[in-house]
Protein backbone atom coordinates (compact mmCIF):
# COMPACT_ATOMS: atom_id res chain seq x y z
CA UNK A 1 0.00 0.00 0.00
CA UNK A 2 1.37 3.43 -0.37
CA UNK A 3 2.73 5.34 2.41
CA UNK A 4 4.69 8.48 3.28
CA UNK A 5 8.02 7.42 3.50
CA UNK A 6 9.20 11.20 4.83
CA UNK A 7 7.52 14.08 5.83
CA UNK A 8 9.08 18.09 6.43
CA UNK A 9 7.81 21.17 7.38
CA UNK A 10 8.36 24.65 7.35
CA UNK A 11 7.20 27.56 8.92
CA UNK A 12 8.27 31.38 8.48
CA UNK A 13 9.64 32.47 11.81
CA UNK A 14 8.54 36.41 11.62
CA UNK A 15 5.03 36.79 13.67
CA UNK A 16 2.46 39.67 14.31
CA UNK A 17 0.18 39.45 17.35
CA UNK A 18 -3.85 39.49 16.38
CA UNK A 19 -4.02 42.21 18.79
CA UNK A 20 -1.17 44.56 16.95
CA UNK A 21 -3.21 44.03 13.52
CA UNK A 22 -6.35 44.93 15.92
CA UNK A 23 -4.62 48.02 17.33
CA UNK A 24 -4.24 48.95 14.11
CA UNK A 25 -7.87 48.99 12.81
CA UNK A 26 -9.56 50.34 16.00
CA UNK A 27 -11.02 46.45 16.77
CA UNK A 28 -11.12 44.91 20.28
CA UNK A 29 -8.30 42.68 20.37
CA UNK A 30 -9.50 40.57 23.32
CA UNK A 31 -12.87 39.99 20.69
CA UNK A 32 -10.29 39.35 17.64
CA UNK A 33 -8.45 36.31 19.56
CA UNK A 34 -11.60 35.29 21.00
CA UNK A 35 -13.26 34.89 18.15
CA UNK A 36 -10.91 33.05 16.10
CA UNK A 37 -8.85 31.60 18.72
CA UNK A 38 -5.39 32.50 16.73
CA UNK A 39 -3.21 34.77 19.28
CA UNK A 40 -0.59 35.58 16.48
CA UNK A 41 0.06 34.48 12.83
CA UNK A 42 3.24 33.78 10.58
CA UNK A 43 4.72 36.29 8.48
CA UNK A 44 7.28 35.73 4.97
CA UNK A 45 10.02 37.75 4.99
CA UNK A 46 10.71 39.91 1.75
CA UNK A 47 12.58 37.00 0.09
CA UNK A 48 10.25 34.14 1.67
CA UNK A 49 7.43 32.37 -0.74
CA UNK A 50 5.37 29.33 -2.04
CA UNK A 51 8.78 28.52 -3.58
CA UNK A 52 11.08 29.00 -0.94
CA UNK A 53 8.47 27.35 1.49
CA UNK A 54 8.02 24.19 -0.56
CA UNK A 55 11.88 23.67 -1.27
CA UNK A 56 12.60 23.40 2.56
CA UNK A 57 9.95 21.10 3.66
CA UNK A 58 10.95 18.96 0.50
CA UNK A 59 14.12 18.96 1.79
CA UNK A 60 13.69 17.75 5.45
CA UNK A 61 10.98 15.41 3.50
CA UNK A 62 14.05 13.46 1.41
CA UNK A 63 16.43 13.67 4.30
CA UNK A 64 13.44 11.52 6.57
CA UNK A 65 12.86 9.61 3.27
CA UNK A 66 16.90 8.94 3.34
CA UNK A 67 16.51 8.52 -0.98
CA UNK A 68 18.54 10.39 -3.54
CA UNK A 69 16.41 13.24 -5.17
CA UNK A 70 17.00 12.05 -8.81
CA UNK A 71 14.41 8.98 -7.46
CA UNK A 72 11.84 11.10 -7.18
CA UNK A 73 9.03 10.71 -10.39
CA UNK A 74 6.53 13.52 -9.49
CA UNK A 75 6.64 16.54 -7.89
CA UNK A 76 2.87 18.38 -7.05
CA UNK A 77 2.32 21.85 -5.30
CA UNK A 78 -0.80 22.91 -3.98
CA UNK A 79 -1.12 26.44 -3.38
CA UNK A 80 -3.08 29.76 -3.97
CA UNK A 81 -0.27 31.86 -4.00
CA UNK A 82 2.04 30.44 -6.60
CA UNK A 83 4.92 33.04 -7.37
CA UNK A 84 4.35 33.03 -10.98
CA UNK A 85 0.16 33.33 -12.89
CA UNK A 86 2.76 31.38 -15.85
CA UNK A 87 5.59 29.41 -14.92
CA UNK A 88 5.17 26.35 -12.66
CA UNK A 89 6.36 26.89 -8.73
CA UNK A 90 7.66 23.11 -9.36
CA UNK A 91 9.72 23.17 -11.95
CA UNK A 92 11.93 25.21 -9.47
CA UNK A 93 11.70 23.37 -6.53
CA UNK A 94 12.79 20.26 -8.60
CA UNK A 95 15.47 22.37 -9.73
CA UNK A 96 16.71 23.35 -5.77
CA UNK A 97 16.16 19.72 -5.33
CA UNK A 98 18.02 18.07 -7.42
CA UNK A 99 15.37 15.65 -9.21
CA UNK A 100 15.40 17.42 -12.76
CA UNK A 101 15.12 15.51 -15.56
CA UNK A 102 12.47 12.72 -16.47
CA UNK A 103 10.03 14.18 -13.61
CA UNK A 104 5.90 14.71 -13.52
CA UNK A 105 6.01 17.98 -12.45
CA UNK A 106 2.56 20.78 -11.97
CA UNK A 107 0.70 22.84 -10.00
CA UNK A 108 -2.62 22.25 -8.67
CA UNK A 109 -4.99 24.78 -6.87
CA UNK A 110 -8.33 24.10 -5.23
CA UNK A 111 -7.94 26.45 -2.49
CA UNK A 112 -6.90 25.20 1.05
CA UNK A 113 -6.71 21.60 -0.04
CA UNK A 114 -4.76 21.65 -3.08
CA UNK A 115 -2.13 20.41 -1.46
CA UNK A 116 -3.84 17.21 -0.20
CA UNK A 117 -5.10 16.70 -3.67
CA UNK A 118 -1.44 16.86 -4.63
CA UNK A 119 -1.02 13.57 -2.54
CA UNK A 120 -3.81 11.83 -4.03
CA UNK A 121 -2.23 12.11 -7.48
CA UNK A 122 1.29 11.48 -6.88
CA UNK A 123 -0.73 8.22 -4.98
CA UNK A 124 -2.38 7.69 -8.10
CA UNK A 125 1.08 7.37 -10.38
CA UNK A 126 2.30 5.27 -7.60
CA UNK A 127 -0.50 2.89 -7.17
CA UNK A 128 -0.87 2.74 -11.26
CA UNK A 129 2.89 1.69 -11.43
CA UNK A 130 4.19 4.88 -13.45
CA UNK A 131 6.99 6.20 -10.43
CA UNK A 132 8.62 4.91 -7.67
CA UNK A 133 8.42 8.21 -5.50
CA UNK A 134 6.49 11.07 -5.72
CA UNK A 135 6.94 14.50 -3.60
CA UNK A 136 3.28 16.39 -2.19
CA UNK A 137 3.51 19.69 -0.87
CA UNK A 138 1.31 22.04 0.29
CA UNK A 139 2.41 25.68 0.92
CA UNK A 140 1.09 29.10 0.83
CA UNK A 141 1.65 32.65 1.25
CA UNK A 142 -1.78 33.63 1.71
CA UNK A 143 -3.53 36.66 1.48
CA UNK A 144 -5.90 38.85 3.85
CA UNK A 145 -6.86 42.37 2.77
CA UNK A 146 -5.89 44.96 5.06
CA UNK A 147 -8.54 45.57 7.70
CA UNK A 148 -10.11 42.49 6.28
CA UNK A 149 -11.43 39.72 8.66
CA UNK A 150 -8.67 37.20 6.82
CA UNK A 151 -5.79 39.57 7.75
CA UNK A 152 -6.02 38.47 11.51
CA UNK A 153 -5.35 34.44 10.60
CA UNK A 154 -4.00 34.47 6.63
CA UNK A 155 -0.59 33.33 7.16
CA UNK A 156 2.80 31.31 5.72
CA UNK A 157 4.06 27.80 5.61
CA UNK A 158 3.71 24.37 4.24
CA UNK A 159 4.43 20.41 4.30
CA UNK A 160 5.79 18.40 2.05
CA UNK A 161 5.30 14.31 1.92
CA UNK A 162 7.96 11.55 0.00
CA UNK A 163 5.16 9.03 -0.78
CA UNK A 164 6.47 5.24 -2.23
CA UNK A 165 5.19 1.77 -2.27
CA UNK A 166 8.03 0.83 0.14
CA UNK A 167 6.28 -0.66 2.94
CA UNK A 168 9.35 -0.98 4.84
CA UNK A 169 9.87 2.90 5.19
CA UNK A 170 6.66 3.80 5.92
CA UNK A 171 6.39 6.24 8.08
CA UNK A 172 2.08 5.65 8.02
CA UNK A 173 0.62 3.88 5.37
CA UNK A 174 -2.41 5.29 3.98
CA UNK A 175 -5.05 2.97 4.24
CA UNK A 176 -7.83 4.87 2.89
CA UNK A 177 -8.86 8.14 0.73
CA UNK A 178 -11.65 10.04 -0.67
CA UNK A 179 -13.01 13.38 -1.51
CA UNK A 180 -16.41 15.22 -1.33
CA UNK A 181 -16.62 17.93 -3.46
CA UNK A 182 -19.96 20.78 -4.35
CA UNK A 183 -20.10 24.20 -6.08
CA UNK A 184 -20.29 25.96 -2.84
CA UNK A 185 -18.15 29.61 -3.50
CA UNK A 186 -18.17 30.95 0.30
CA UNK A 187 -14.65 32.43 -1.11
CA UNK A 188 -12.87 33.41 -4.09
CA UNK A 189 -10.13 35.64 -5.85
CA UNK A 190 -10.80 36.53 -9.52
CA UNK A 191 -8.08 37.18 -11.94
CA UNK A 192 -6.04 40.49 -11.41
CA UNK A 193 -7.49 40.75 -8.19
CA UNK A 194 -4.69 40.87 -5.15
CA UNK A 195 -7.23 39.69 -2.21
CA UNK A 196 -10.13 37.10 -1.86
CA UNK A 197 -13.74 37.67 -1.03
CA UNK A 198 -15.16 35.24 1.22
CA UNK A 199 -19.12 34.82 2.20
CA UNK A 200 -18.34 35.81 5.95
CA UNK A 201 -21.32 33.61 7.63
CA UNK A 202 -21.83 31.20 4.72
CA UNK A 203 -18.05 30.23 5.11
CA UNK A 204 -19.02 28.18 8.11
CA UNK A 205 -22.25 26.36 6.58
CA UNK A 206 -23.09 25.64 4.08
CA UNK A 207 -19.13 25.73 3.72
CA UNK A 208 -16.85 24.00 5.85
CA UNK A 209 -19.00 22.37 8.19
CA UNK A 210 -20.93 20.39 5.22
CA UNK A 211 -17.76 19.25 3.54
CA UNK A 212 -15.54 18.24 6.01
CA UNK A 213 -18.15 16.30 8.25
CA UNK A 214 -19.48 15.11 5.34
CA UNK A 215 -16.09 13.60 4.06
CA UNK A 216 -15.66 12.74 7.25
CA UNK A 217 -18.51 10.79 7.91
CA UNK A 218 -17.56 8.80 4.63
CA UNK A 219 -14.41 8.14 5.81
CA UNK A 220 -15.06 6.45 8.72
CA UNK A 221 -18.08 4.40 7.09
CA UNK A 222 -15.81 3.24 4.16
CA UNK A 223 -13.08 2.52 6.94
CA UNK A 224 -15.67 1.39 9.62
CA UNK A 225 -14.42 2.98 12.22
CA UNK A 226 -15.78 5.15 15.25
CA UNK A 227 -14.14 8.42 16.58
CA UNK A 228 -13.16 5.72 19.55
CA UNK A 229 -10.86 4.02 16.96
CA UNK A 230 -8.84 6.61 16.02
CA UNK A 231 -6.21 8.29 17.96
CA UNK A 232 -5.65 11.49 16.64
CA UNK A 233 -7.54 13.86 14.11
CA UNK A 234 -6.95 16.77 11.95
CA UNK A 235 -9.19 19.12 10.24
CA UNK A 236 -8.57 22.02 8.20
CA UNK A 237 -7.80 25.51 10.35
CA UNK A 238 -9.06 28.32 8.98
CA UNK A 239 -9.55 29.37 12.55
CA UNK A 240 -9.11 27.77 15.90
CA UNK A 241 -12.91 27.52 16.53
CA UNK A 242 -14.00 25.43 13.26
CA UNK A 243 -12.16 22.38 13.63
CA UNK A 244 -12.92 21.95 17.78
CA UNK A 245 -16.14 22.77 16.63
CA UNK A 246 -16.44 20.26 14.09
CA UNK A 247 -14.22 17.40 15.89
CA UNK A 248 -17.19 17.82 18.71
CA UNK A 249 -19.95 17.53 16.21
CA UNK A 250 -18.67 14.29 15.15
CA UNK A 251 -17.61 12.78 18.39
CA UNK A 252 -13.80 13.49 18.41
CA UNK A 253 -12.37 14.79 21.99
CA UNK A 254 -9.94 17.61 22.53
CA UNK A 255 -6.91 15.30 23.12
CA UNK A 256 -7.57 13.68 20.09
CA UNK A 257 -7.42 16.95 18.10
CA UNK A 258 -4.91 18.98 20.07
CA UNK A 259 -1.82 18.26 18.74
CA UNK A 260 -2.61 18.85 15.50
CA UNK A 261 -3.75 22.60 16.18
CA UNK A 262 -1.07 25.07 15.26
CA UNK A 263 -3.33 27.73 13.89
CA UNK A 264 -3.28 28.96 17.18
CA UNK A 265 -0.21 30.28 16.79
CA UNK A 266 0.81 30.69 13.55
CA UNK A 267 -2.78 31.29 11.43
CA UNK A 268 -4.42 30.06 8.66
CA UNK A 269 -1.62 28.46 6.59
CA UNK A 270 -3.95 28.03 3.64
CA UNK A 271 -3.02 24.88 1.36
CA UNK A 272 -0.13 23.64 4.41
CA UNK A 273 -3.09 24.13 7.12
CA UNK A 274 -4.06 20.28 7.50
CA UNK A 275 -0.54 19.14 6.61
CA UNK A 276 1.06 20.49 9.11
CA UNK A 277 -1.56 19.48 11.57
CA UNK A 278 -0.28 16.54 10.02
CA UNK A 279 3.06 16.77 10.80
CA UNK A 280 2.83 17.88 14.34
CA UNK A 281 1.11 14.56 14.91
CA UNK A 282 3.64 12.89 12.83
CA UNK A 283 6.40 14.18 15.60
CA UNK A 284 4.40 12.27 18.40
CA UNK A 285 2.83 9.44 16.90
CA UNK A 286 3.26 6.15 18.08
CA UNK A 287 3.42 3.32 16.00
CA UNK A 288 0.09 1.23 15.05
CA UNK A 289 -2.14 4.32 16.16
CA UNK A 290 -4.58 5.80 13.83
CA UNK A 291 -4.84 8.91 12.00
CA UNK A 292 -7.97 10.47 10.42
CA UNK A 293 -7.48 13.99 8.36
CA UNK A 294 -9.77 15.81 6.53
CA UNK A 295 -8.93 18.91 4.51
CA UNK A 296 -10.76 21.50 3.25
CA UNK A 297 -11.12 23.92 -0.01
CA UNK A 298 -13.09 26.54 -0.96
CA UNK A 299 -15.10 26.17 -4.01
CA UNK A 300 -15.38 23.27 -2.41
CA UNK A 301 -14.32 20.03 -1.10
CA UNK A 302 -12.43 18.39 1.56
CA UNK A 303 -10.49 15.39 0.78
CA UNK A 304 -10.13 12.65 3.66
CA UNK A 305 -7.04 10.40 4.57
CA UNK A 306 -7.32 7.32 6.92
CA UNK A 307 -3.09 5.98 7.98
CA UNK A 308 -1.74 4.13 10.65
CA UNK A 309 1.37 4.98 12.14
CA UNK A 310 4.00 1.90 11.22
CA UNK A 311 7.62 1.52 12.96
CA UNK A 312 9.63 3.77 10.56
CA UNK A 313 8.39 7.19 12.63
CA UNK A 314 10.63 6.35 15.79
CA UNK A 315 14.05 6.63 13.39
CA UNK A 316 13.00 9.41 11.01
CA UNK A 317 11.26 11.83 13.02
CA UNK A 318 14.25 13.56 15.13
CA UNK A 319 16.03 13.98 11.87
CA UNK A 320 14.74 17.09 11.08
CA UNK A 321 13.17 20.01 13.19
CA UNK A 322 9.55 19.37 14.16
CA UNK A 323 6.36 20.98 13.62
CA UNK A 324 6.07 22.51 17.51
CA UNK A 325 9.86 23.74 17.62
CA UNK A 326 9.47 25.65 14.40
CA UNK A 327 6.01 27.45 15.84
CA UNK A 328 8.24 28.27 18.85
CA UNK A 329 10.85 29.81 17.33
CA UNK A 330 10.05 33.28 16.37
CA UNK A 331 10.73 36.71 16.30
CA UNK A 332 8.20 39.21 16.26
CA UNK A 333 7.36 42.19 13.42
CA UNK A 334 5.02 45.31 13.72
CA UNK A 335 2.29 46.47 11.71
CA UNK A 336 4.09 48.69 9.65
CA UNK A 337 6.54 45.85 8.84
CA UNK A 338 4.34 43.36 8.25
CA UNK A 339 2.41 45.48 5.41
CA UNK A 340 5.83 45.93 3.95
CA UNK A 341 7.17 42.48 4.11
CA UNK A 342 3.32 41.62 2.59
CA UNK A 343 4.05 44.42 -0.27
CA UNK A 344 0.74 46.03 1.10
CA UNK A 345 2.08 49.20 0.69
CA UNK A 346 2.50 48.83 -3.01
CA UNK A 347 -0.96 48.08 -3.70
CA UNK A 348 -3.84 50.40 -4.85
């Protein structure tokens, strides 16, 4: 069955506190961090994006892999804030990578899950016998107009994953996928346009609440499972709020979901907001336990992912920083820097 073989991370380490962008726009910031339950986000630096994002993680994702980068068949990026409208963000992490050459190589976009999406394909050409390995990232630089509700959680990072066939270096196999998808726009960004427009109530229901308890749901039917048979679960975080929320609705308890819940503290990381839920869980996991994720995308659809944990995660996972140190290391930026590192200024 396939599996990630190696998993990486990486998360910007400038921050702004909710409560300076609140200062800023004459809002309450004890309401702002209430509401969303994000105290601070993550912030690119000038010279920080999808790119730059994506080429770490992939590289902490080889390293755990421990394979050369010219094995790699496919490389997929999920984001909505690709560098380049033309010219693929992949063709130049392949490049920092190493794995030029005879490589699949594109990027996808379907809002905050893209890069889950990018797994399911690069499990596809695995599964159908057409590569070996296969890198799926998700990464984003994503964008919150100022004074706009999204500017207190849009934020930076991303995962990458080494999937393979190689049961013996799994680090989880994946036992099970699937995706639910609707036209449901609760958010959007048209052509030329630098910001999105979202639905502001809609984007809970008929938004993410329908899709990602419905895929959900699925998930654990195809799988038969309960929420008692699983040990740990991630949702996508748009907010703090919407995943504890939903993990409730369906019977999930706080421990269960906990780890996985970096928003907090770093924001809304867009397409790398599930996977590194994913990869905090991936630095504690134990092996045989169960993990059940469910992303989300606006548009939309959430695509859902049952693994278990096999005994490859007690060797790999100290070989590269983890999820929680890189949240904790940070320096913080101001307002005024934070619209400049953003190019906010610039804009009209």
């Amino acid at each position: 069955m396939v599996g990630i073989i190696g998993y990486g991370a990486y998360i910007p380490k400038n921050r702004i506190k909710t409560s300076e962008i609140a200062r800023v726009w004459g809002k309450d910031p004890v309401n702002v961090e209430k509401g969303l339950g994000v105290i601070e986000k993550s912030v690119p630096s000038i010279d920080e994006d999808t790119i730059t994002i994506s080429a770490t993680a992939a590289k902490y994702a080889l390293k755990r892999a421990g394979i050369e980068p010219e094995k790699i068949g496919a490389i997929y990026i999920g984001s909505e804030s690709h560098p380049y409208v033309v010219k693929p963000s992949g063709s130049v992490v392949a490049a920092a990578l190493g794995c030029e050459g005879e490589l699949r190589c594109a990027d996808y976009e379907f809002a905050c899950k893209a890069g889950t999406a990018a797994i399911q394909n690069v499990m596809g050409l695995i599964e159908g016998g057409y590569i070996d390995y296969g890198i799926a990232i998700g990464a984003d630089t994503s964008q919150g107009a100022p004074g706009d509700a999204l500017e207190y959680s849009a934020a930076a990072g991303g995962a990458a994953f080494v999937l393979s066939k190689d049961n013996k270096e799994n680090i989880v196999t994946i036992e099970e996928t699937l995706s639910y998808t609707t036209d449901t726009p609760d958010f959007w960004r048209r052509e030329h346009q630098h910001y999105p427009q979202h639905g502001g109530r809609f984007t809970g229901e008929p938004a993410y609440f329908k899709h990602v308890g419905t895929a959900t749901e699925m998930m654990m039917k195809r799988a038969g499972i309960t929420p008692e048979d699983v040990d740990y679960v991630v949702f996508h975080m748009p907010n703090a709020k919407f995943p504890m929320t939903m993990a409730k609705k369906l019977g999930f308890s706080k421990e269960q979901i906990a780890p996985s819940l970096v928003v907090k503290e770093i924001g809304n990381t867009y397409s790398g907001s599930s996977l590194l839920g994913l990869t905090a869980v991936l630095d504690i996991a134990k092996p045989g336990e169960k993990i059940l994720m469910t992303s989300y995308g606006s548009g939309a659809g959430s695509d859902s992912f049952y693994m278990t944990v096999e005994d490859a995660i007690e060797r790999k996972r100290d070989l590269c920083p983890k999820t929680w140190e890189m949240v904790h290391e940070k320096r913080y930026v101001d307002y005024a820097t934070y619209t400049k590192y953003r190019k906010k200024i610039l804009m009209r």
